[in-house]
Protein backbone atom coordinates (compact mmCIF):
# COMPACT_ATOMS: atom_id res chain seq x y z
CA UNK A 1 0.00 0.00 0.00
CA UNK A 2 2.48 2.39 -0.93
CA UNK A 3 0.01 5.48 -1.78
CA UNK A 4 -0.81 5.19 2.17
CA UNK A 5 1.62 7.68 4.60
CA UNK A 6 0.98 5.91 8.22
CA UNK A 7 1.57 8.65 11.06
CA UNK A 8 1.47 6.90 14.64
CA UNK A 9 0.84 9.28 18.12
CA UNK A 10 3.47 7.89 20.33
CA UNK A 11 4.45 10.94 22.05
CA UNK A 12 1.97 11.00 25.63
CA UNK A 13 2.97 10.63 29.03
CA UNK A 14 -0.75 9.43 30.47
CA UNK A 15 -0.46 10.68 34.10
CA UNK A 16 -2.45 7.13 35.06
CA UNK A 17 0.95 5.37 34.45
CA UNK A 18 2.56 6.99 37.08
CA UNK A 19 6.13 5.92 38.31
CA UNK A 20 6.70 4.00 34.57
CA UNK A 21 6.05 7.20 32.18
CA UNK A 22 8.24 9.27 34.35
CA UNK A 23 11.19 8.89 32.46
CA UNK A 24 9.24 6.98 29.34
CA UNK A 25 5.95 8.39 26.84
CA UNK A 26 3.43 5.05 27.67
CA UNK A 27 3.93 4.25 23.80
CA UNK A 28 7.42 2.55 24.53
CA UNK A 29 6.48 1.01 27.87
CA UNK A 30 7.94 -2.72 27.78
CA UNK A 31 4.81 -5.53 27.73
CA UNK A 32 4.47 -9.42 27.41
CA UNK A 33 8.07 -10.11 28.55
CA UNK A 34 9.44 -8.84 25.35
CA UNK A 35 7.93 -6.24 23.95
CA UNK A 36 7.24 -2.47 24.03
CA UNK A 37 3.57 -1.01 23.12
CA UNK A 38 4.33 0.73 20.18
CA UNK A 39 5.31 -2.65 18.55
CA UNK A 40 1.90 -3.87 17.80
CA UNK A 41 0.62 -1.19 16.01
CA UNK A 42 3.87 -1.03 13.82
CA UNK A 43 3.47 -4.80 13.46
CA UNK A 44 0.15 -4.26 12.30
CA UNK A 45 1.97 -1.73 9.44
CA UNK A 46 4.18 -4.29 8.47
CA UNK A 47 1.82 -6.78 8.22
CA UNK A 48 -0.90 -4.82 6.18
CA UNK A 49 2.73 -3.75 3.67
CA UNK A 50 2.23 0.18 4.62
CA UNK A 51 6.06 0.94 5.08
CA UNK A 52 5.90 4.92 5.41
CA UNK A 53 5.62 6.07 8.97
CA UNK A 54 6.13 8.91 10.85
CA UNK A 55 6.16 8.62 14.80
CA UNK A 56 5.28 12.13 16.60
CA UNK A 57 7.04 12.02 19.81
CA UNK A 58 7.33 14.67 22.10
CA UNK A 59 7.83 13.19 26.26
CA UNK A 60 11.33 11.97 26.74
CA UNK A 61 11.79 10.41 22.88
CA UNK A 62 15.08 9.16 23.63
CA UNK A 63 14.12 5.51 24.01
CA UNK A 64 11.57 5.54 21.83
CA UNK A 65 14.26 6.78 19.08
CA UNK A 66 16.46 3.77 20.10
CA UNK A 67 13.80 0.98 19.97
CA UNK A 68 12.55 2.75 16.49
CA UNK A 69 16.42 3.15 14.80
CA UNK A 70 15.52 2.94 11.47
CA UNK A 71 12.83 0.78 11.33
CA UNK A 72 14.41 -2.07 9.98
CA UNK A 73 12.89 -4.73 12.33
CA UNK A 74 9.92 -3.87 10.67
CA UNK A 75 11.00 -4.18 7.34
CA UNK A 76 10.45 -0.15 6.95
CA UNK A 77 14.08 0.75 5.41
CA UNK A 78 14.82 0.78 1.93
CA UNK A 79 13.59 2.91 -1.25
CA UNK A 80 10.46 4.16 -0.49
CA UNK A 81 9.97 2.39 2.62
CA UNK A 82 10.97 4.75 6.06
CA UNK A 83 10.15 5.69 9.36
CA UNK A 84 10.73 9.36 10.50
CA UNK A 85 10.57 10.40 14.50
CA UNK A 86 8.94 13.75 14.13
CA UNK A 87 9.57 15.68 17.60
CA UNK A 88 8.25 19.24 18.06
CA UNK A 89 10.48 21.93 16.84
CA UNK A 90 11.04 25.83 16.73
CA UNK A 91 9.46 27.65 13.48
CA UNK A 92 10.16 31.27 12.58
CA UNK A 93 7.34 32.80 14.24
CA UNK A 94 5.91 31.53 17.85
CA UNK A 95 6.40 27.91 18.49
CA UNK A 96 5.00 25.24 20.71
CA UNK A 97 4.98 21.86 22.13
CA UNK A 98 2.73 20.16 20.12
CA UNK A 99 -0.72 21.22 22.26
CA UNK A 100 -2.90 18.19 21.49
CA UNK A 101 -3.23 15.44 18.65
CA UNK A 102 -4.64 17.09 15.94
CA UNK A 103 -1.54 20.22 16.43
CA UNK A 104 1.02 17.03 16.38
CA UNK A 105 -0.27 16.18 12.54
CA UNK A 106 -1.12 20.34 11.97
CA UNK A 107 3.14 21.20 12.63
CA UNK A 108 4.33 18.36 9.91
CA UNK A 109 2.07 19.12 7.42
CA UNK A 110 5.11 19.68 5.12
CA UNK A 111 5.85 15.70 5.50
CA UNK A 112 2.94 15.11 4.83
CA UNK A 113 3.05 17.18 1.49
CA UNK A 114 6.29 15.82 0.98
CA UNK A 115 5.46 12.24 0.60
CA UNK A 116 2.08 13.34 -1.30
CA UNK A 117 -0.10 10.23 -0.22
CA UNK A 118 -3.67 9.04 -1.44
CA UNK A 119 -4.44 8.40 1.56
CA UNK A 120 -3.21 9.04 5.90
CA UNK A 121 -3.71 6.52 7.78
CA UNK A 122 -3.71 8.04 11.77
CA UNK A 123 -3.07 5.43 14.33
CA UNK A 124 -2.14 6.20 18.48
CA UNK A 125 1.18 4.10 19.54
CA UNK A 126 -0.24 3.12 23.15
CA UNK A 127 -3.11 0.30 22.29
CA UNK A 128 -2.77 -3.14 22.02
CA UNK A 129 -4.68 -5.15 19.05
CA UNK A 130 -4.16 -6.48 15.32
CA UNK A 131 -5.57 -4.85 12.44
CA UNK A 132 -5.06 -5.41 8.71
CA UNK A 133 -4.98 -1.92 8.06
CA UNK A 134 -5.94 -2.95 4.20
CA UNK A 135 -9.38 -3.51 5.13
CA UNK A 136 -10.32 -0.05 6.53
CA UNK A 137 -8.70 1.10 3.78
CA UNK A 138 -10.58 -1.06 1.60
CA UNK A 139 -13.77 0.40 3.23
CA UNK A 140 -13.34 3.89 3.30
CA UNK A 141 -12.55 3.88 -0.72
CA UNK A 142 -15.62 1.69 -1.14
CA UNK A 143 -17.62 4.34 1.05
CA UNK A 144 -15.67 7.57 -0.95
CA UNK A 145 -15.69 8.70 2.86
CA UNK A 146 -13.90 11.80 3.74
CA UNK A 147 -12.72 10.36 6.97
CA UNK A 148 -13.01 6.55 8.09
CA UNK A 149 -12.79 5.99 11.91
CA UNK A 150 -12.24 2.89 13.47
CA UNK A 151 -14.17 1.51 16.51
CA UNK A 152 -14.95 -1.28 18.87
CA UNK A 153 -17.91 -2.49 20.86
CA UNK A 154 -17.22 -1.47 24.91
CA UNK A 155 -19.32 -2.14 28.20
CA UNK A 156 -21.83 0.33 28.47
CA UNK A 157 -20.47 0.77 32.10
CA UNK A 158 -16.77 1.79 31.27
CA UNK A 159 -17.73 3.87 27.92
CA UNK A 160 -17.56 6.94 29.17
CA UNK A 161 -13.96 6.93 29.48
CA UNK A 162 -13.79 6.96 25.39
CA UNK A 163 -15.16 8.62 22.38
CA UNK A 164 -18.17 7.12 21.43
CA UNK A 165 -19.92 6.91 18.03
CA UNK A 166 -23.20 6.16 16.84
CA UNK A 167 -23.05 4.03 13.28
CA UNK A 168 -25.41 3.40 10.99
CA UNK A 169 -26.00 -0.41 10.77
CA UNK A 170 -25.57 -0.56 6.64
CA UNK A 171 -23.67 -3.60 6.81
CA UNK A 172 -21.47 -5.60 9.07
CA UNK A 173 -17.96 -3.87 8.50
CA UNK A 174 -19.87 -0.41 9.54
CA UNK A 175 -21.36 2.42 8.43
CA UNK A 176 -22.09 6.40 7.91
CA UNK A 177 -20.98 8.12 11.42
CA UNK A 178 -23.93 9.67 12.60
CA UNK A 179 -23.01 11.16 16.24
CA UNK A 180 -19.96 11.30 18.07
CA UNK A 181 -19.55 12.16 21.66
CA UNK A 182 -16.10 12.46 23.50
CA UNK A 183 -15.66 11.00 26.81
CA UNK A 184 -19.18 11.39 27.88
CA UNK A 185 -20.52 11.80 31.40
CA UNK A 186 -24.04 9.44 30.72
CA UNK A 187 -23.07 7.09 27.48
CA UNK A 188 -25.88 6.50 25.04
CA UNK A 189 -23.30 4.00 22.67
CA UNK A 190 -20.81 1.57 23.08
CA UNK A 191 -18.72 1.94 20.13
CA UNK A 192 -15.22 3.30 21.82
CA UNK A 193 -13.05 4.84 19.09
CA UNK A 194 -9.65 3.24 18.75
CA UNK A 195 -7.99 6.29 17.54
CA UNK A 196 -7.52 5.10 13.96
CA UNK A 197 -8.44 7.19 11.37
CA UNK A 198 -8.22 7.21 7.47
CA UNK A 199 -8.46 10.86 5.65
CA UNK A 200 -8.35 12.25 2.44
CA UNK A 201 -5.44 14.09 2.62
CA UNK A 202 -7.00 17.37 1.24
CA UNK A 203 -9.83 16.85 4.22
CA UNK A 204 -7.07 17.05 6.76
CA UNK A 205 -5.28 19.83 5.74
CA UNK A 206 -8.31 21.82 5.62
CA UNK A 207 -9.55 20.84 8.72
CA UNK A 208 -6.12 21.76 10.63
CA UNK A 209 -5.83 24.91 9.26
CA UNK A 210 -9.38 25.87 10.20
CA UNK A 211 -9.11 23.60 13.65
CA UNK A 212 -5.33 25.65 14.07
CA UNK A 213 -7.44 29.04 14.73
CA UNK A 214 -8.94 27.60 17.93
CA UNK A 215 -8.08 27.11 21.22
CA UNK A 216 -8.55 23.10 21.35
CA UNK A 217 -6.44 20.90 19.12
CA UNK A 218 -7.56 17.52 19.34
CA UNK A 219 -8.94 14.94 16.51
CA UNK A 220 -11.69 13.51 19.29
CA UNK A 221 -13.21 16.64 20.83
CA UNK A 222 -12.76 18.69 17.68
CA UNK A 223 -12.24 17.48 14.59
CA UNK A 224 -14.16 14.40 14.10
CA UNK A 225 -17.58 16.22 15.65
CA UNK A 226 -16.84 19.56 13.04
CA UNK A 227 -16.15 17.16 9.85
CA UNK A 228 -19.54 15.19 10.75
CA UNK A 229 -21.51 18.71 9.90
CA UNK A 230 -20.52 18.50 6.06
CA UNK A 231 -18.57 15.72 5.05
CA UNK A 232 -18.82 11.98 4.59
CA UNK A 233 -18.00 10.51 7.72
CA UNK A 234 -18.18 6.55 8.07
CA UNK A 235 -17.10 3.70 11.45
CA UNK A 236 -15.95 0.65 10.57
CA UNK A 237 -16.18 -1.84 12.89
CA UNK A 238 -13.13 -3.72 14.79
CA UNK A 239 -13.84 -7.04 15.83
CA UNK A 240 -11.00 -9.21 18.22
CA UNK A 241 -8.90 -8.72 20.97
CA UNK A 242 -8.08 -4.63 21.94
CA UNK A 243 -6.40 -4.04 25.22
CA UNK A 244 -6.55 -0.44 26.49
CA UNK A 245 -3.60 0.07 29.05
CA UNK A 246 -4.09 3.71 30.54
CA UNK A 247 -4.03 2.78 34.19
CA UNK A 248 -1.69 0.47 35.92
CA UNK A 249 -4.77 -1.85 36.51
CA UNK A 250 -5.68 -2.08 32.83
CA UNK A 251 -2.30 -2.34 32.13
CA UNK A 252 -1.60 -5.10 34.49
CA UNK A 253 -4.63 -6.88 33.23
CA UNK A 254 -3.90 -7.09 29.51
CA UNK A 255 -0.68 -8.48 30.37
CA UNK A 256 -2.43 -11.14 32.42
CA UNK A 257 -4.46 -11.66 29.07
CA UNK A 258 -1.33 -13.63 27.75
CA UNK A 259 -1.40 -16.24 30.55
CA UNK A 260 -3.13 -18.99 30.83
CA UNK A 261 -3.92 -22.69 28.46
CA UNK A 262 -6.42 -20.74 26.28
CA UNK A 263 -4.93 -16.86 26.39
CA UNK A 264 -7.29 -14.01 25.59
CA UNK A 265 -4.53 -12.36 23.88
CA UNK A 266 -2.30 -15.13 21.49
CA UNK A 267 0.68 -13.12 20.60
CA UNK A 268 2.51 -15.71 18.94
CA UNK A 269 -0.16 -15.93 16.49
CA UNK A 270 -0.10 -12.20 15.84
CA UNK A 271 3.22 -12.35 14.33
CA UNK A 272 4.23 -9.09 16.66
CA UNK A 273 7.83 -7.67 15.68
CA UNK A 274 10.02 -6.23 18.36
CA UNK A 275 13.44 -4.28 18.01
CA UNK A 276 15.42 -7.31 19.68
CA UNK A 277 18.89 -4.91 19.71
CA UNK A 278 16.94 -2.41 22.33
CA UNK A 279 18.24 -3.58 25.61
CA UNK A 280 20.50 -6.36 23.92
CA UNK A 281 17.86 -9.01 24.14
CA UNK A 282 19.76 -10.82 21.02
CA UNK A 283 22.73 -11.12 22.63
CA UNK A 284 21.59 -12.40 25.99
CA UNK A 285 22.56 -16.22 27.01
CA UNK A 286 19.43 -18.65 27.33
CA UNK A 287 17.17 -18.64 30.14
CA UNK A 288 18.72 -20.25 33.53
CA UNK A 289 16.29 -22.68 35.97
CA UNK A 290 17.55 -23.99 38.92
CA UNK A 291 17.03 -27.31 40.53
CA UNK A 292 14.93 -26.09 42.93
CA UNK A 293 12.87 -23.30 40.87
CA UNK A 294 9.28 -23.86 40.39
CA UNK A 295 7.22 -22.13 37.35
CA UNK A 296 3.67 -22.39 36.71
CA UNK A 297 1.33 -20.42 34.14
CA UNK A 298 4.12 -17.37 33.54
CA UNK A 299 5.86 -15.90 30.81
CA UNK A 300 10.03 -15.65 30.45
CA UNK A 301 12.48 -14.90 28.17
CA UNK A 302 16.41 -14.66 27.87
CA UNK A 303 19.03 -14.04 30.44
CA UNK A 304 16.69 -14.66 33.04
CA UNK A 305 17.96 -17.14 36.19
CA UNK A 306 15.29 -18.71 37.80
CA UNK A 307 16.18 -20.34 41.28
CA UNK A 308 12.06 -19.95 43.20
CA UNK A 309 9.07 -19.91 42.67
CA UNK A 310 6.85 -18.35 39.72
CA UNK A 311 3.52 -18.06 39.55
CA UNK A 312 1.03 -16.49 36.78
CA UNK A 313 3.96 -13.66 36.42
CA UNK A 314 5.41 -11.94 33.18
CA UNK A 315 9.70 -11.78 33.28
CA UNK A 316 11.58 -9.71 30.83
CA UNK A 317 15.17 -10.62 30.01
CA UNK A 318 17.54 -10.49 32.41
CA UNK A 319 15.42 -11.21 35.27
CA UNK A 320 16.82 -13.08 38.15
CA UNK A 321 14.86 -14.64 41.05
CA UNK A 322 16.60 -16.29 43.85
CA UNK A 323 15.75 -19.18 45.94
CA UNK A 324 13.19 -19.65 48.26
CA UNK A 325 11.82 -16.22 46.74
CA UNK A 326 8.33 -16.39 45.64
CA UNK A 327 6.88 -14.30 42.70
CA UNK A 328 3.09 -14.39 41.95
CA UNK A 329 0.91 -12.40 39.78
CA UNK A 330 3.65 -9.74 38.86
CA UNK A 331 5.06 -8.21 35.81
CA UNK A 332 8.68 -7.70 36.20
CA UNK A 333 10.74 -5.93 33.76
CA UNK A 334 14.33 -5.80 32.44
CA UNK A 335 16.84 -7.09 34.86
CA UNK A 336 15.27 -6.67 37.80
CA UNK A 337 16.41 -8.94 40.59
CA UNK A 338 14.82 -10.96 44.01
CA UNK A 339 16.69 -12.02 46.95
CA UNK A 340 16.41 -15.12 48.45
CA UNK A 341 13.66 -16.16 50.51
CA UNK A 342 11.32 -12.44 49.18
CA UNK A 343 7.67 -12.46 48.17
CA UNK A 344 6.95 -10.50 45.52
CA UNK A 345 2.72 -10.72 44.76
CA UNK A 346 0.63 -8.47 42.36
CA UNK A 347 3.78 -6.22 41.59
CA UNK A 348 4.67 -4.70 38.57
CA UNK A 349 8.22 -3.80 39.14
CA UNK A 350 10.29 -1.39 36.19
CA UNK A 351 13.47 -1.85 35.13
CA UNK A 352 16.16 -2.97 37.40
CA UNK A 353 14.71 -3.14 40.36
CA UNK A 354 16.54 -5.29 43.04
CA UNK A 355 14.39 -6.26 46.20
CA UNK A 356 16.90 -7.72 49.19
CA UNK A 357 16.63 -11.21 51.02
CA UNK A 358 13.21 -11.52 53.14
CA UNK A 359 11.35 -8.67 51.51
CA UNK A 360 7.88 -8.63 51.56
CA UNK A 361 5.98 -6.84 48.62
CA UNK A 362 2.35 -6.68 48.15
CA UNK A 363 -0.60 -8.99 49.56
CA UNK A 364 -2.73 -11.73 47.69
CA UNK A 365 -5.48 -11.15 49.70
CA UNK A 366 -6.21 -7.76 48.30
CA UNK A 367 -6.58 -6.43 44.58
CA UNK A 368 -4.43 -3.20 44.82
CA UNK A 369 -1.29 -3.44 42.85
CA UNK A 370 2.43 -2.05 44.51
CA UNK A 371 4.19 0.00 41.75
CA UNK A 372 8.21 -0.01 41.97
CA UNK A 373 9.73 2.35 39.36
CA UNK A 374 13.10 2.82 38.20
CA UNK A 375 16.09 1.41 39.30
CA UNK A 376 14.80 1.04 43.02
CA UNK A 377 17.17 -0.86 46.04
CA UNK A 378 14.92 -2.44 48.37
CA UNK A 379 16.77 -3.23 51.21
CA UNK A 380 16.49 -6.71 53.07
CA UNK A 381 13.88 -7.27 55.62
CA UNK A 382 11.11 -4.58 54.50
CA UNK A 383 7.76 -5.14 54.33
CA UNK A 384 5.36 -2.97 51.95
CA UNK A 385 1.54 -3.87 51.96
CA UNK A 386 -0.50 -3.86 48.84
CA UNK A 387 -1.44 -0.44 46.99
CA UNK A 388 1.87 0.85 47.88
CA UNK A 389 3.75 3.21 44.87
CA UNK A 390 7.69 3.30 45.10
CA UNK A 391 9.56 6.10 43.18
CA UNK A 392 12.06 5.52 40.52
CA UNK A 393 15.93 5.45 41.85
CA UNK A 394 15.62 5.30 45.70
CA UNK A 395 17.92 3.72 47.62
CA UNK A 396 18.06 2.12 51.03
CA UNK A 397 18.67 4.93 52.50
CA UNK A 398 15.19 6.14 51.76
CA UNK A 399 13.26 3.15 53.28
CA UNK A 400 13.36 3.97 56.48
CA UNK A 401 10.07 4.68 57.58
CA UNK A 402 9.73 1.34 59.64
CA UNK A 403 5.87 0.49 59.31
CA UNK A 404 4.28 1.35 55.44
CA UNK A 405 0.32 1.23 55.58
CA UNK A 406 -1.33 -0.46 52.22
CA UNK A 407 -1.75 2.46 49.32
CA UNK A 408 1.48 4.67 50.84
CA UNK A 409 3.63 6.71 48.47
CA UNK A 410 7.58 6.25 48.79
CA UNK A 411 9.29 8.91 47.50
């Protein structure tokens, strides 16, 4: 699909995410054991052969730059074939971070003109799913639609926290847009939008410039409800598995989607592509279990040394767990490490985290997750209750407040 220029959101923070999108946008946040967010969309790319991208990043894009490079783990390098990080810049006159979605595409409407595509394809970098893009494609040419968005059926009781569209039942792939409501308080639908949108290109532009006058600069709130006044509009309908990850929660639970002898979420069978240079997960020696190490219903991958027991948990490379130490219901990422004899339950822990001998982390008797960002040294001998959040980087010295109570904040 070469006359298709695909341009991926990737540059949010999402405040929900706390301690993991402090030093990260939520688009490269590591998931599965292996992979980062951003992967499945650009999988899906691959997959549907749309090999022009450009990636707006704006929050920390270092390490989304690295785990992009130059897109050739995607098979997006080569003549015609590309993927451009476009980051906020200064222009002659007044400049800005980019102030909402539809300002990200408004700045780099010069790449856009550049590549001169039939089509934009408008996808956000922080949801997890598979799509052939072809067919929504397929559908909005069919349709001669103006703009083509994607959605997917919700419970009625968590709509509210999505934009929500009303669609003409004119067949089963979808139909003419009729109403769209963002976020609202009392949902009357429960088709969620899934932030994928196809334009004309000539329909964008116009509606940025005019949308570029006004003091809200989003493609939800503003320009999908103006475009619906006096142009053809059309939702096409996503059926499978879509995993929204804005909260830890959420987050924590599409991860657990993977688990399990029938998994609500089959990644091997989606094919998903992964940078495996970022974090040197090619060159990492083969998985280590002890004699005494015990794994059951969990999810590991190279470098890891496994010496305890593992229990319905997600490990990233490089993860070690020593014996006696218990690990249950936890997401664990790269190279962090357990001391003997600790219980880590319902814990996502970031990167490099290293919890001393007899630590006690979270409670299986109660649903709150304990967050552990950064780089944290938990000394030996602590105990912190369920709900608990521990900032990125802290150091034994910091843990000294003898008793935590369930939902504290160290910092």
């Amino acid at each position: 699909m070469k006359d298709v220029l695909a341009l991926i959101l990737a540059g949010g923070r999402v405040d929900e995410l706390g301690v993991f999108t402090l030093f990260r946008p939520k688009s490269i946040l590591p998931f599965g054991g292996l992979y980062r967010i951003i992967d499945f969309p650009m999988s899906s790319l691959m997959h549907s052969g749309i090999g022009r991208v450009g990636i707006f990043s704006q929050y920390r894009p270092f390490h989304l730059m690295e785990h992009i490079a130059n897109g050739a783990p995607w098979d997006m390098l080569g003549r015609k074939r590309f993927v451009t990080v476009l980051p906020p810049f200064k222009r002659e006159g007044a400049s800005d971070w980019y102030r909402g979605t539809a300002d990200a595409v408004y700045q780099n409407l010069d790449f856009i003109r550049l590549n001169k595509p039939d089509l934009i394809l408008i996808l956000s970098g922080d949801h997890v799913y598979k799509m052939d893009y072809r067919n929504i494609v397929e559908f909005h040419r069919e349709k001669n639609a103006d703009l083509t968005v994607a959605f997917t059926k919700v419970p009625r009781e968590g709509a509210h926290r999505f934009g929500l569209g009303m669609i003409r039942d004119e067949e089963p792939r979808g139909g003419r847009l009729l109403q769209y409501v963002e976020k609202p308080d009392r949902p009357a639908f429960d088709w969620a939008s899934l932030t994928i949108y196809v334009f004309r290109p000539e329909v964008l532009m116009e509606a940025l410039e005019e949308n570029a006058r006004t003091d809200s600069h989003e493609f939800g709130r503003d320009i999908i409800p103006a475009l619906l006044k006096h142009r053809n509009v059309y939702g096409f309908k996503h059926s499978g598995y879509w995993g929204y990850t804005r909260t830890p929660q959420e987050y924590w639970q599409t991860n657990m989607d993977l688990l399990g002898s029938r998994p609500k979420l089959n990644i091997d069978n989606w094919a998903v592509v992964t940078n495996l240079a970022h974090r040197d997960i090619q060159d990492r020696q083969p998985a280590f279990i002890g004699r005494s190490a015990v794994i059951r219903n969990s999810l590991l991958y190279s470098g890891c040394r496994i010496e305890g027991t593992v229990t319905n948990s997600i490990l990233f490379p490089g993860v070690n767990i020593g014996g006696g130490a218990v690990v249950e219901d936890s997401i664990l990422f790269f190279d962090a490490k357990v001391g003997k004899n600790a219980r880590i339950i319902k814990t996502i822990a970031d990167n490099e985290v290293h919890t001393g001998r007899n630590v006690t982390v979270g409670d299986a008797r109660d649903g709150r997750l304990c967050l552990i960002g950064r780089g944290a040294r938990i000394p030996e001998d602590i105990t912190i209750p369920q709900g608990v959040t521990v900032f990125p980087n802290l150091g034994p010295a910091h843990f000294t407040g003898g008793h935590y109570k369930p939902g504290d904040i160290i910092k």
